[in-house]
PDB file of N, CA and C in Angstrom:
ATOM      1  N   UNK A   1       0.851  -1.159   0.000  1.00  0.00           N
ATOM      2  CA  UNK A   1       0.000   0.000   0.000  1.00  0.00           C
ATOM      3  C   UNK A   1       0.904   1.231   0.000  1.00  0.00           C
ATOM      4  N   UNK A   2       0.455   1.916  -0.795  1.00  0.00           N
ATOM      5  CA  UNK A   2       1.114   3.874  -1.091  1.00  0.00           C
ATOM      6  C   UNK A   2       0.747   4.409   0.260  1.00  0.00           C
ATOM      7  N   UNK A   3       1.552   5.716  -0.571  1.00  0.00           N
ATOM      8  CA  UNK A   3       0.788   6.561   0.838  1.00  0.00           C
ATOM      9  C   UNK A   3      -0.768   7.118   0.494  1.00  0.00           C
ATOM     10  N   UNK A   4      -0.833   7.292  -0.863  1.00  0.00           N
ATOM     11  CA  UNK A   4      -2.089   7.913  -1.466  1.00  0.00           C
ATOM     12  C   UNK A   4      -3.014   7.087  -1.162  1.00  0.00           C
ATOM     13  N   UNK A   5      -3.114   5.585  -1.037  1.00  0.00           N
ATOM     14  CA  UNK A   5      -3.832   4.374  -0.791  1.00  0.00           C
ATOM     15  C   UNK A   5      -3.989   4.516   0.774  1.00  0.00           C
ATOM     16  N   UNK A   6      -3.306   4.535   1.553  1.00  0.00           N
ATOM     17  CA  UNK A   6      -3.122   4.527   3.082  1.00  0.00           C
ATOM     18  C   UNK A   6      -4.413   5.977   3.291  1.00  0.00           C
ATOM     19  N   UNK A   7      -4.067   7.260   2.559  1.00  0.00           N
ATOM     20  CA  UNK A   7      -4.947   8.168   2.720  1.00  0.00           C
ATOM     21  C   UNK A   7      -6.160   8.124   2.842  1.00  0.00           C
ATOM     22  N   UNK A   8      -6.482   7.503   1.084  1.00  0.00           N
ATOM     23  CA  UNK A   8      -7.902   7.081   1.091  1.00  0.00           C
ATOM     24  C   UNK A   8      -8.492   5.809   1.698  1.00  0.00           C
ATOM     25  N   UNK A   9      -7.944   5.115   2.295  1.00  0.00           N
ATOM     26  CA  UNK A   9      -8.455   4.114   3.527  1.00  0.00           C
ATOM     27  C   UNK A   9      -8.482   5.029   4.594  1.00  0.00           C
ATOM     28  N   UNK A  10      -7.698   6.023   5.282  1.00  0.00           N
ATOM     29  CA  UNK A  10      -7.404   7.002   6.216  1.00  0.00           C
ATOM     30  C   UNK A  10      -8.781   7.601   6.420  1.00  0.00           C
ATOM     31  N   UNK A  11      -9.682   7.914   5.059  1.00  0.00           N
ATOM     32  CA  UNK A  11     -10.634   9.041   4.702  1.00  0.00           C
ATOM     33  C   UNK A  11     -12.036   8.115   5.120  1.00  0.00           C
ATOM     34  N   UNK A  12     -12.129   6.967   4.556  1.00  0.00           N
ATOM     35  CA  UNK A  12     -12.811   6.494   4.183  1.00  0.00           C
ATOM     36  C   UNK A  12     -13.062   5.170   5.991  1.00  0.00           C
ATOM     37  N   UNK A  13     -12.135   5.301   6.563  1.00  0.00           N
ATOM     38  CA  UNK A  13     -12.213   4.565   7.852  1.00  0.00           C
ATOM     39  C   UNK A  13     -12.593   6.008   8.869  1.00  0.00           C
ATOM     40  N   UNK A  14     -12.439   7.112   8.458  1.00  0.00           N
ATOM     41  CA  UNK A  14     -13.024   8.423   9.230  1.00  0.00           C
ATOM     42  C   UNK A  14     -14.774   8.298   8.870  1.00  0.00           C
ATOM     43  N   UNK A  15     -14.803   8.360   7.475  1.00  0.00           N
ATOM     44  CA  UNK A  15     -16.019   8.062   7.476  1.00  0.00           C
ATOM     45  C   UNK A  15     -17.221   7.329   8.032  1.00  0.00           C
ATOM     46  N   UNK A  16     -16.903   5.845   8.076  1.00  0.00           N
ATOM     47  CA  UNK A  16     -17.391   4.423   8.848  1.00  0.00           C
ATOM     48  C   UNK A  16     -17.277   5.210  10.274  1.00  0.00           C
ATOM     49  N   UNK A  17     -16.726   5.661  11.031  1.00  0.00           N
ATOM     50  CA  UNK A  17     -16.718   6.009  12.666  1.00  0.00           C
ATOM     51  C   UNK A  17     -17.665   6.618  12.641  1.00  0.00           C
ATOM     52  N   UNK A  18     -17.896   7.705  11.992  1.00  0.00           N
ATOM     53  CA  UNK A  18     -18.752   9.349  12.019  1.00  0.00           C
ATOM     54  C   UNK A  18     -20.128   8.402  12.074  1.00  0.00           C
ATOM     55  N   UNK A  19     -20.175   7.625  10.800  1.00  0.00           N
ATOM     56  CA  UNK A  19     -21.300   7.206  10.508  1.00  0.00           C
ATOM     57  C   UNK A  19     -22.431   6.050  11.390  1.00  0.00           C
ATOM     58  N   UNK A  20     -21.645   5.125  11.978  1.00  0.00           N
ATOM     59  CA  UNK A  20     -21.815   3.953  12.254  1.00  0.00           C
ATOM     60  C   UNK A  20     -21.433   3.707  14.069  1.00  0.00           C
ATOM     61  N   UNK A  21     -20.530   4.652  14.289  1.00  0.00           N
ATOM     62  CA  UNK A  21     -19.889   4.236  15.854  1.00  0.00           C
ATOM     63  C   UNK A  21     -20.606   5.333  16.770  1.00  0.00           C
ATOM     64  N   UNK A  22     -20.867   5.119  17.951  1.00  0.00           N
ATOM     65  CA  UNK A  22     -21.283   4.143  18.376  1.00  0.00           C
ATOM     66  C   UNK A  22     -22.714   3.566  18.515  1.00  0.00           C
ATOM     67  N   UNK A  23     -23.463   4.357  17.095  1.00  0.00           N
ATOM     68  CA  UNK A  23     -24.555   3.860  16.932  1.00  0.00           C
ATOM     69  C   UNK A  23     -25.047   2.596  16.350  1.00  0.00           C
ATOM     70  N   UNK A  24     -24.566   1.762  15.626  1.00  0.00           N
ATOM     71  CA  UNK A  24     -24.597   0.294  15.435  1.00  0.00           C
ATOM     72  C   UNK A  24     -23.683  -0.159  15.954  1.00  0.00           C
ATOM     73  N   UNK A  25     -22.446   0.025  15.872  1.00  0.00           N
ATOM     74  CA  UNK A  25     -21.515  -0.748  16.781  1.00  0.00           C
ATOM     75  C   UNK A  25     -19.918   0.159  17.278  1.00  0.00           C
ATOM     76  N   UNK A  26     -19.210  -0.518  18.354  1.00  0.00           N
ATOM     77  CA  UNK A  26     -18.561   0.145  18.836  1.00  0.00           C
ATOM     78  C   UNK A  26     -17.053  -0.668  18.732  1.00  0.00           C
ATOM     79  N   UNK A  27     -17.341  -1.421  17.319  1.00  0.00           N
ATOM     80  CA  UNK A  27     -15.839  -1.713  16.777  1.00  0.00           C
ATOM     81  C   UNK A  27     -15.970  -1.080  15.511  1.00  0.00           C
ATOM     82  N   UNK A  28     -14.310  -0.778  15.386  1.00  0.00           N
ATOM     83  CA  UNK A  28     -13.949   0.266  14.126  1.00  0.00           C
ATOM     84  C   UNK A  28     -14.211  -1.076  12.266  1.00  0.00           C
ATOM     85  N   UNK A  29     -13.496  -1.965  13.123  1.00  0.00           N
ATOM     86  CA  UNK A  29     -13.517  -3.159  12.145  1.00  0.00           C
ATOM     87  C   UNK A  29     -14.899  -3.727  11.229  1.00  0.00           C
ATOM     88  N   UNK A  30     -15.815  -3.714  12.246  1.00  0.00           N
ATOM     89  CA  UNK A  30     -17.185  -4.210  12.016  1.00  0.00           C
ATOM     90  C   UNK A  30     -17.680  -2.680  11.241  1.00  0.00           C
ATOM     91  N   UNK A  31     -17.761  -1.649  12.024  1.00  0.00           N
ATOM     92  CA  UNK A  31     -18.084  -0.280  11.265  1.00  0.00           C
ATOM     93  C   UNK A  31     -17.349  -0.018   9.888  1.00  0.00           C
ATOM     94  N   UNK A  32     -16.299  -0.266   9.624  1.00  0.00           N
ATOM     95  CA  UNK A  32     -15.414  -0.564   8.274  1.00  0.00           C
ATOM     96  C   UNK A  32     -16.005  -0.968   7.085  1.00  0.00           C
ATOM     97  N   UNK A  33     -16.159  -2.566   7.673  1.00  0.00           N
ATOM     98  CA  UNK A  33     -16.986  -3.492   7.035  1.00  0.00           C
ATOM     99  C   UNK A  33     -18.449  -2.949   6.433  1.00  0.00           C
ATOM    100  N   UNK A  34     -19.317  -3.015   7.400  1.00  0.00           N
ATOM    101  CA  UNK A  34     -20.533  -2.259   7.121  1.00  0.00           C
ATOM    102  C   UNK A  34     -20.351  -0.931   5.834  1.00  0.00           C
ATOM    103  N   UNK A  35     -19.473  -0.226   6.280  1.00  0.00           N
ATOM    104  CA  UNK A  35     -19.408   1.283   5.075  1.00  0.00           C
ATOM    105  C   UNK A  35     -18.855   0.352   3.915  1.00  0.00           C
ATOM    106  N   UNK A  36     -17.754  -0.260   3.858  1.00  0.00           N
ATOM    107  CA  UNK A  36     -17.457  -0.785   2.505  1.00  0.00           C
ATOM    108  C   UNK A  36     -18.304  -1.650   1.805  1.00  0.00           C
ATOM    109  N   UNK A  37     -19.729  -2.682   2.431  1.00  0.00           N
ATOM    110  CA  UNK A  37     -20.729  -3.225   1.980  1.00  0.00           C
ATOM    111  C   UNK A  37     -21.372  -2.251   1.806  1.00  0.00           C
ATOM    112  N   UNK A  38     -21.878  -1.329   2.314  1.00  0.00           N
ATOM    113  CA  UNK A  38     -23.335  -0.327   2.124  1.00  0.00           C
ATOM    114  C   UNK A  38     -22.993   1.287   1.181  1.00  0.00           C
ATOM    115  N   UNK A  39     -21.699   1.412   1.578  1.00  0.00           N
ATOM    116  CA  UNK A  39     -21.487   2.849   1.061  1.00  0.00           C
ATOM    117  C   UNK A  39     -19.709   3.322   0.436  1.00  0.00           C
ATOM    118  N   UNK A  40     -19.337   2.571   0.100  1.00  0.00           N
ATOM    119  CA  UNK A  40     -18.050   2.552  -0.232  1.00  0.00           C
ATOM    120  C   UNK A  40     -17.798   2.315  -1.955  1.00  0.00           C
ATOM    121  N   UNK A  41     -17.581   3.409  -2.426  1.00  0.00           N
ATOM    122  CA  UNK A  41     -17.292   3.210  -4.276  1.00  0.00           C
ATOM    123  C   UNK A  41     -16.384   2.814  -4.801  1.00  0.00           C
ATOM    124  N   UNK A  42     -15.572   2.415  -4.021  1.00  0.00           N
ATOM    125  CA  UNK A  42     -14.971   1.127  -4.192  1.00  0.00           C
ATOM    126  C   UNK A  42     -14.425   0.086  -3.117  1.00  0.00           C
ATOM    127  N   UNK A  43     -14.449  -1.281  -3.378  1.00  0.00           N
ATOM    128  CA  UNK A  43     -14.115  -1.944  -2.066  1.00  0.00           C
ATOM    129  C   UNK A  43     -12.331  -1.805  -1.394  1.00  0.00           C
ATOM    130  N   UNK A  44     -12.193  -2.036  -0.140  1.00  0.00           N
ATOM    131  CA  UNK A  44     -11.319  -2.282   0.106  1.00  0.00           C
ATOM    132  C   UNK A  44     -11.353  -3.233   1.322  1.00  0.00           C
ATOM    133  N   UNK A  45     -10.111  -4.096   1.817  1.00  0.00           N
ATOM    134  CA  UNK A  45      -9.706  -5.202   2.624  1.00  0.00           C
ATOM    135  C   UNK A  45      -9.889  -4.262   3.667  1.00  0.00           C
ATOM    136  N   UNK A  46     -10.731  -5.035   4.534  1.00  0.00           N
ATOM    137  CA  UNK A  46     -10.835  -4.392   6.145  1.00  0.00           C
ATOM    138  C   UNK A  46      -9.423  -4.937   6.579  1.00  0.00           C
ATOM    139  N   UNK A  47      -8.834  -6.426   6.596  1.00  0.00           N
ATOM    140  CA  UNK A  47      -7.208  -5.857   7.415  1.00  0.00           C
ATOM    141  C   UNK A  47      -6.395  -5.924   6.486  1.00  0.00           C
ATOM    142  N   UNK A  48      -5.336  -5.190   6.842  1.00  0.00           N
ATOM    143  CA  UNK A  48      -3.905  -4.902   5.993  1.00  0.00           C
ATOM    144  C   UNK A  48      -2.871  -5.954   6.751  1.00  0.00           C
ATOM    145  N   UNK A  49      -2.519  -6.669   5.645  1.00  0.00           N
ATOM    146  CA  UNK A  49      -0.928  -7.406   6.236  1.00  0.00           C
ATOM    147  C   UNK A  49      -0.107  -6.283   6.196  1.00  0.00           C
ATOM    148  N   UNK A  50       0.975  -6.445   7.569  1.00  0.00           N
ATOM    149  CA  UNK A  50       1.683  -5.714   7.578  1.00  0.00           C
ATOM    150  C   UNK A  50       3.604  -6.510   7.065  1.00  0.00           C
ATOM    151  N   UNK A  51       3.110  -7.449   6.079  1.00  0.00           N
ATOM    152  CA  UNK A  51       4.327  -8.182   5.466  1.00  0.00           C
ATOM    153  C   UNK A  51       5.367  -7.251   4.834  1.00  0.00           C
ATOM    154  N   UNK A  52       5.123  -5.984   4.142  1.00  0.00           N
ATOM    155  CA  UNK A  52       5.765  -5.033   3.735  1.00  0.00           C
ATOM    156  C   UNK A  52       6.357  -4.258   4.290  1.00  0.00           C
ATOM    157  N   UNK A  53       5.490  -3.598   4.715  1.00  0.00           N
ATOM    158  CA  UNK A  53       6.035  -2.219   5.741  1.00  0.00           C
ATOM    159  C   UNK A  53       6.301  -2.507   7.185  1.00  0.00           C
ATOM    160  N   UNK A  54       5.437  -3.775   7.837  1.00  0.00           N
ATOM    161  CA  UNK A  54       5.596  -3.855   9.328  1.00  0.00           C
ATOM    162  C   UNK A  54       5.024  -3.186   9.942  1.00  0.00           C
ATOM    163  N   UNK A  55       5.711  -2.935  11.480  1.00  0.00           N
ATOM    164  CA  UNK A  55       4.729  -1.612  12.096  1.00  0.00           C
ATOM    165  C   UNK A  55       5.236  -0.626  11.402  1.00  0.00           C
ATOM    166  N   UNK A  56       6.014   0.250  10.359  1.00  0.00           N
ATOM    167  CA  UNK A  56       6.561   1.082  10.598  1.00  0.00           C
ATOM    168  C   UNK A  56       5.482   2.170   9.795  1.00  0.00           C
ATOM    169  N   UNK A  57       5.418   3.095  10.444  1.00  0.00           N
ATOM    170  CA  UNK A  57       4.242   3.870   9.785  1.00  0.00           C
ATOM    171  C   UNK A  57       4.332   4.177   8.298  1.00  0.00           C
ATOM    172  N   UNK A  58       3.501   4.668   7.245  1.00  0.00           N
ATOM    173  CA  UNK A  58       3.084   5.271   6.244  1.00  0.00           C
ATOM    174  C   UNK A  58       3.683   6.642   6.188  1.00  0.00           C
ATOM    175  N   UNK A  59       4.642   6.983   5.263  1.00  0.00           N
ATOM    176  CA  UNK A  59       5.287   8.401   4.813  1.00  0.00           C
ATOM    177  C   UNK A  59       4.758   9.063   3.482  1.00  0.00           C
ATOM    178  N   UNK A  60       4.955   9.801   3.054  1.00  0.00           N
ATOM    179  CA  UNK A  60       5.272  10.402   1.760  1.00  0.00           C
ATOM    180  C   UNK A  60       5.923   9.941   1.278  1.00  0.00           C
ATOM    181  N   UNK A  61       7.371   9.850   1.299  1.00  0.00           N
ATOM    182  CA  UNK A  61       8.319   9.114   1.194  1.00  0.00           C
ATOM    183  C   UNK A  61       8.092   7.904   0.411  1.00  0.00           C
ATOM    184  N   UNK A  62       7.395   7.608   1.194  1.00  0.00           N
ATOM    185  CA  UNK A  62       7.347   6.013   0.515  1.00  0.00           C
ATOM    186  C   UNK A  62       6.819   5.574  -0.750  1.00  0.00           C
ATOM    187  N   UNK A  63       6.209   7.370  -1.379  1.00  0.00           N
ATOM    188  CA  UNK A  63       5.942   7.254  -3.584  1.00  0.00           C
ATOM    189  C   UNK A  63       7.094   7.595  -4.132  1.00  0.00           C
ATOM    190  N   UNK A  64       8.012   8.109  -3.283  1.00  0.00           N
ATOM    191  CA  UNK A  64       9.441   7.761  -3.758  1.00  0.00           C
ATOM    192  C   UNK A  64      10.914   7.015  -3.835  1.00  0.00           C
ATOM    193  N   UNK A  65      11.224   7.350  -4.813  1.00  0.00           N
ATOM    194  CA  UNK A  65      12.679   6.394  -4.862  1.00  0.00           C
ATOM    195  C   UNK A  65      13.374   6.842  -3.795  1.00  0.00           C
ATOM    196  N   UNK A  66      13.611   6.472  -3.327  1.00  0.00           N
ATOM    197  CA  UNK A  66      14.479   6.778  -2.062  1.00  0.00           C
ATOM    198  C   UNK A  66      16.263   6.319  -1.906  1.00  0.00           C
ATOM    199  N   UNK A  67      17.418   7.120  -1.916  1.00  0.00           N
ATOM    200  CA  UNK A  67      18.451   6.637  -2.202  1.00  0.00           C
ATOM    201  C   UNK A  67      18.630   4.855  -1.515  1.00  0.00           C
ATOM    202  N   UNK A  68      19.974   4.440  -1.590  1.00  0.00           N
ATOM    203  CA  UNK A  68      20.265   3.363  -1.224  1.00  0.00           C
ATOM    204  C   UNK A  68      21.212   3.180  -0.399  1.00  0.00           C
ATOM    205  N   UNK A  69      21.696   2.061   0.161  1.00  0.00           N
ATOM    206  CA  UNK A  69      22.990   1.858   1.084  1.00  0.00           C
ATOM    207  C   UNK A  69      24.356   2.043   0.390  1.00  0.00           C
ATOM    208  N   UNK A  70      25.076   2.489   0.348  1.00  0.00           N
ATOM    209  CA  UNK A  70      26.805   2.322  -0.639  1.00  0.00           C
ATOM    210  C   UNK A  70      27.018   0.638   0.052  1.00  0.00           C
ATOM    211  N   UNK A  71      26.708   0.399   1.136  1.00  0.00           N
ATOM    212  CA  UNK A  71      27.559  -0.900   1.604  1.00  0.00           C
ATOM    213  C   UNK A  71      26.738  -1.930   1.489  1.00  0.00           C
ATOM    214  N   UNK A  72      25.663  -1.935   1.437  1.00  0.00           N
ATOM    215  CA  UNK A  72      24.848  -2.787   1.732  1.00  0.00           C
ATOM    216  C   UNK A  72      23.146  -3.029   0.321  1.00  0.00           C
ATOM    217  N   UNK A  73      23.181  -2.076  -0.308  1.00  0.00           N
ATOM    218  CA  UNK A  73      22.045  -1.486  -1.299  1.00  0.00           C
ATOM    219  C   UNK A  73      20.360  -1.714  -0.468  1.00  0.00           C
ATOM    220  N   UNK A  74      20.607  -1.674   0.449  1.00  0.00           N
ATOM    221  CA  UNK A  74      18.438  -1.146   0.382  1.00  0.00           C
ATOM    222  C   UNK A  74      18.472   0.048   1.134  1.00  0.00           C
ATOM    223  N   UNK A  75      16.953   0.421   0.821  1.00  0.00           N
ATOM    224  CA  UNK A  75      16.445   1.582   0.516  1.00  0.00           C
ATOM    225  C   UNK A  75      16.625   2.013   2.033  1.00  0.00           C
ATOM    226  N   UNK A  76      17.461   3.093   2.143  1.00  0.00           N
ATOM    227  CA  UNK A  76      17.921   3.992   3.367  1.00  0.00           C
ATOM    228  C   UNK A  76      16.525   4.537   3.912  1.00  0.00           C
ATOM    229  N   UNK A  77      16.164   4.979   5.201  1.00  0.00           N
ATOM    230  CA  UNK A  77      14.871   5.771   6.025  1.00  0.00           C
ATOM    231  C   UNK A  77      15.437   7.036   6.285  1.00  0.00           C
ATOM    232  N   UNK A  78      14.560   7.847   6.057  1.00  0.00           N
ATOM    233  CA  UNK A  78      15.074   9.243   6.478  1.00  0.00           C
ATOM    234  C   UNK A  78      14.488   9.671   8.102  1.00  0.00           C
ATOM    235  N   UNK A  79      15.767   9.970   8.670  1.00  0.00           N
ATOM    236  CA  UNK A  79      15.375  10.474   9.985  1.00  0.00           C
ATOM    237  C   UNK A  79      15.464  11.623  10.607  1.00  0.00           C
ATOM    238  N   UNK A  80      14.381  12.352  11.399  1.00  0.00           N
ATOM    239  CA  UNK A  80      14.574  13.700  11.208  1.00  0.00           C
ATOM    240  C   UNK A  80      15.020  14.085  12.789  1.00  0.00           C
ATOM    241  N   UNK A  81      16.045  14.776  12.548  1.00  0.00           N
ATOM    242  CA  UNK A  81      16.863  15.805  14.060  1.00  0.00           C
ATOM    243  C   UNK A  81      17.632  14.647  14.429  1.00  0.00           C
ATOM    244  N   UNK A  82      18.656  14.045  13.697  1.00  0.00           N
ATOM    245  CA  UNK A  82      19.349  13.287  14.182  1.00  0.00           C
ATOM    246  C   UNK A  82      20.513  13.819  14.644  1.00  0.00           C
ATOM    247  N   UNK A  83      21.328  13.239  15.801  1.00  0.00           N
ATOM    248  CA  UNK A  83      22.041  13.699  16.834  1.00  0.00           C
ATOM    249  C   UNK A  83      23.149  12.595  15.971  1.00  0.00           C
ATOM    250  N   UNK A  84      24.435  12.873  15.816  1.00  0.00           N
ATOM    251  CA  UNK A  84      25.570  12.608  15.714  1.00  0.00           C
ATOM    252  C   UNK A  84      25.993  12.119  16.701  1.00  0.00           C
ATOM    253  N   UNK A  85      27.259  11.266  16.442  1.00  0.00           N
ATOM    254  CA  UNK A  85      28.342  10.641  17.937  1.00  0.00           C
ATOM    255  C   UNK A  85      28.821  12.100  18.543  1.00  0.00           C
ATOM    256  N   UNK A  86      28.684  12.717  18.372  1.00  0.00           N
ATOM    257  CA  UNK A  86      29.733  14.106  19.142  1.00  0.00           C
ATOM    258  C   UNK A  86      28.583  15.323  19.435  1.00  0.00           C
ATOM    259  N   UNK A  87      27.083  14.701  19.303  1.00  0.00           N
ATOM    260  CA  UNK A  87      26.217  15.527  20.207  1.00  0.00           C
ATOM    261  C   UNK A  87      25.030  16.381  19.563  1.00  0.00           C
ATOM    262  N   UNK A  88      25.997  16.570  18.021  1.00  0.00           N
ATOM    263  CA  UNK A  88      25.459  17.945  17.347  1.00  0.00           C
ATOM    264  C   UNK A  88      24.139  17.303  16.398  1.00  0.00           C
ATOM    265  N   UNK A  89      23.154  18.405  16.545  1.00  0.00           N
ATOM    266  CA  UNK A  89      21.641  18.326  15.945  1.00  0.00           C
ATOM    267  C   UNK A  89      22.264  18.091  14.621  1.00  0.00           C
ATOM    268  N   UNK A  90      21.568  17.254  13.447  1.00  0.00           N
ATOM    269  CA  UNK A  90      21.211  17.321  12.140  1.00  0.00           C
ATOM    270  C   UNK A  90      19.971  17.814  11.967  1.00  0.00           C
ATOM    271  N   UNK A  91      19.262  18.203  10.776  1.00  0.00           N
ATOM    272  CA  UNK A  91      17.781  18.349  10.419  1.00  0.00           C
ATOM    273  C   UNK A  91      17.089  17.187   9.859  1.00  0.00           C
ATOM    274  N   UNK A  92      18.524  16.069   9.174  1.00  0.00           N
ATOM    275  CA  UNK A  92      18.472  14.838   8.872  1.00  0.00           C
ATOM    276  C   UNK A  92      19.621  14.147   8.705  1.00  0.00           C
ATOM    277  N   UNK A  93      18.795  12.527   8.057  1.00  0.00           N
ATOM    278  CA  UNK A  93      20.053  12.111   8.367  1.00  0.00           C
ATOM    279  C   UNK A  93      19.419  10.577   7.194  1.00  0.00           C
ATOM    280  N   UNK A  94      20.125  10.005   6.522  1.00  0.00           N
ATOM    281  CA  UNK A  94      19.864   9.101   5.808  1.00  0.00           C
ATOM    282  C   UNK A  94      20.501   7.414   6.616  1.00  0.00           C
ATOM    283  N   UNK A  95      19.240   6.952   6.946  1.00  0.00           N
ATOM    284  CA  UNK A  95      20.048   5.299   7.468  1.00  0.00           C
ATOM    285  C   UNK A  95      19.268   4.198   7.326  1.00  0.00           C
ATOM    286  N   UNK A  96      20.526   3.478   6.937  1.00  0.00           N
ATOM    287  CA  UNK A  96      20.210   1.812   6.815  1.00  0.00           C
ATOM    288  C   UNK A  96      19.637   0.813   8.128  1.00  0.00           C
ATOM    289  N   UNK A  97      18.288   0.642   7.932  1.00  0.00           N
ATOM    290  CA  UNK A  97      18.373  -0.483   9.053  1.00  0.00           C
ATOM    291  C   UNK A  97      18.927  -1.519   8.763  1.00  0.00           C
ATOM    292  N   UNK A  98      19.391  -1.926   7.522  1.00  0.00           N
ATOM    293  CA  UNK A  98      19.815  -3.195   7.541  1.00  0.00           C
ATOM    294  C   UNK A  98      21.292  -3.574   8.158  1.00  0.00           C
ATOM    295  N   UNK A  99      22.488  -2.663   7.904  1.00  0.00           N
ATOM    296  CA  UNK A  99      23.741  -2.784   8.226  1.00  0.00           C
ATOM    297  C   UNK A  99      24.097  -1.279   9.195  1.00  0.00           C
ATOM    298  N   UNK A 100      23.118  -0.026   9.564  1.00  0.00           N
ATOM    299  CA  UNK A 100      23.410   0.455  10.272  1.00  0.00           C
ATOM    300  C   UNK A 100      24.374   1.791  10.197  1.00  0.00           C
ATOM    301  N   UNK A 101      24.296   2.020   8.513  1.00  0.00           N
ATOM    302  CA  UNK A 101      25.133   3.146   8.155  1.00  0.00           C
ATOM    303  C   UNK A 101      24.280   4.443   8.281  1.00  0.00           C
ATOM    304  N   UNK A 102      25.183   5.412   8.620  1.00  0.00           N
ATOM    305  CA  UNK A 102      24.153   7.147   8.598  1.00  0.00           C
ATOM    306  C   UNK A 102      24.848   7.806   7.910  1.00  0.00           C
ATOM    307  N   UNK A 103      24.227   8.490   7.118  1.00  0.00           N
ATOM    308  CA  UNK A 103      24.575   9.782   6.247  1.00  0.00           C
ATOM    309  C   UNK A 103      23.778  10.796   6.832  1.00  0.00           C
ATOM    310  N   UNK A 104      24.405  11.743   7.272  1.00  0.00           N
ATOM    311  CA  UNK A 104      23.720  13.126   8.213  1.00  0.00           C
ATOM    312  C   UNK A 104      23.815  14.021   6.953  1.00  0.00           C
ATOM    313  N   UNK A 105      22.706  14.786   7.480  1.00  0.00           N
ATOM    314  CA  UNK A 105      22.433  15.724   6.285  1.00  0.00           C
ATOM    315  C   UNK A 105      21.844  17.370   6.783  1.00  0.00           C
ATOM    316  N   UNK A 106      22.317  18.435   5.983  1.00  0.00           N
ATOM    317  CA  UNK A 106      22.029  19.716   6.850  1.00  0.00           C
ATOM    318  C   UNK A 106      20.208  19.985   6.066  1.00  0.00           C
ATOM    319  N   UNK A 107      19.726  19.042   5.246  1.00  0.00           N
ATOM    320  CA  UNK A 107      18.569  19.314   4.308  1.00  0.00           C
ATOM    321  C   UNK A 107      17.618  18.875   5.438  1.00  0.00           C
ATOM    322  N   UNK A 108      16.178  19.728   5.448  1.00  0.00           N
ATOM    323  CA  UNK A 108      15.192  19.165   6.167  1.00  0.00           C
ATOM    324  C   UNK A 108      14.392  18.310   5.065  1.00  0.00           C
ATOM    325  N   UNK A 109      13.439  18.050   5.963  1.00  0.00           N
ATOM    326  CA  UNK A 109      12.758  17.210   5.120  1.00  0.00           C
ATOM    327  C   UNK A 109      11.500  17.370   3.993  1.00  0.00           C
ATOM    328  N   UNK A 110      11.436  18.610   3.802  1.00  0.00           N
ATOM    329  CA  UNK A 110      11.095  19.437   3.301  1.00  0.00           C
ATOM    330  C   UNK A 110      11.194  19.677   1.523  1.00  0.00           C
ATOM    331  N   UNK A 111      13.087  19.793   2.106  1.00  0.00           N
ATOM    332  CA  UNK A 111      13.705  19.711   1.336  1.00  0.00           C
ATOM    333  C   UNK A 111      14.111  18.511   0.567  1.00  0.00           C
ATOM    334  N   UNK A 112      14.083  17.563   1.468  1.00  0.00           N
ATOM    335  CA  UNK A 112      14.653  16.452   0.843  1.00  0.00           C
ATOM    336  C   UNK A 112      13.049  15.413  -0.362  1.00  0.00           C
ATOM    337  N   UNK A 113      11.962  15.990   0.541  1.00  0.00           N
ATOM    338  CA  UNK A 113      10.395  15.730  -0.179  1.00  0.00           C
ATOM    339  C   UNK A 113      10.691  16.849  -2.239  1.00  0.00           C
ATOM    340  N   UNK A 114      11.702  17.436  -1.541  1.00  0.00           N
ATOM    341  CA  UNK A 114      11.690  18.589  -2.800  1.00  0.00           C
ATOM    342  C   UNK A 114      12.477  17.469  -4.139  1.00  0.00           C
ATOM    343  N   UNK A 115      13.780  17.392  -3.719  1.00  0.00           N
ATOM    344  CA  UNK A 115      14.765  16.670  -4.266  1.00  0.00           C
ATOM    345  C   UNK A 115      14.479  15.210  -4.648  1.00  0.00           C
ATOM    346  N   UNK A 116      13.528  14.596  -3.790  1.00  0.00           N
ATOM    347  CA  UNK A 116      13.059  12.842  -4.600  1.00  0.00           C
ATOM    348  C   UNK A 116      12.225  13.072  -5.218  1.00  0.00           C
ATOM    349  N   UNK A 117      11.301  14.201  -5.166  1.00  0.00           N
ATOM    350  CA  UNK A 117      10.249  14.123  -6.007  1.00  0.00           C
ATOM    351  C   UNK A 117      10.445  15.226  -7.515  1.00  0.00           C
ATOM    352  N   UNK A 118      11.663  15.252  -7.707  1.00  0.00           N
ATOM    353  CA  UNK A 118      12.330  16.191  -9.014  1.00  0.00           C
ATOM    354  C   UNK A 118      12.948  15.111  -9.439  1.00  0.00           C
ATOM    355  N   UNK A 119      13.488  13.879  -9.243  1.00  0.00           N
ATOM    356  CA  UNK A 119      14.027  12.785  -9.549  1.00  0.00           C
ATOM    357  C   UNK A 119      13.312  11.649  -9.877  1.00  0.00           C
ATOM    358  N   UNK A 120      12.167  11.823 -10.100  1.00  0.00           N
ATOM    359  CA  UNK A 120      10.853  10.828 -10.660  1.00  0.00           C
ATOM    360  C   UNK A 120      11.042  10.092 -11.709  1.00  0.00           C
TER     361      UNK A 120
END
């Protein structure tokens, strides 16, 4: 799942609450269900495997290419106000969970939303 996909489930699971909770029922799941049978223009899976992403939340980020490891090649996470071994703030910082490398960076994230998405 995108982030644009995550949104419109986002929109559309706001909806089912407003509508349905806690006047037919007082699970989000069952209220879900109900809006995507009765009122939903298009269907979607009440649960999401989290085989992809895991817990790790839904970014922007994630409709883009996102650089890679030099040592290792997968797709680096961007982390924001990262602190260096010697104390000092970054605004970011590029790292591998897999092998644990950081590339600190003086770009916020802002900026860096600027720069992956000019590289399309």
């Amino acid at each position: 799942m995108d982030y644009k996909d995550f949104h419109k489930r986002l929109l559309a699971t706001t909806k089912a609450r407003k509508i349905f909770m806690p006047h037919i029922t007082k699970n989000i799941s069952t209220a879900f269900a109900i809006y995507q049978e009765l009122l939903a223009d298009e269907k979607m899976a009440v649960f999401i495997s989290t085989a992809v992403g895991g817990s790790r939340p839904l970014t922007p980020l994630d409709d883009l290419v996102r650089p890679r490891c030099d040592e290792c090649g997968s797709e680096l996470r961007l982390k924001i106000n990262a602190v260096d071994e010697s104390g000092a703030i970054h605004p970011s910082a590029w790292v591998c969970e897999n092998c644990g490398l950081v590339n600190y960076s003086d770009k916020t994230v802002k900026e860096w939303l600027e720069v992956l998405s000019e590289n399309r």
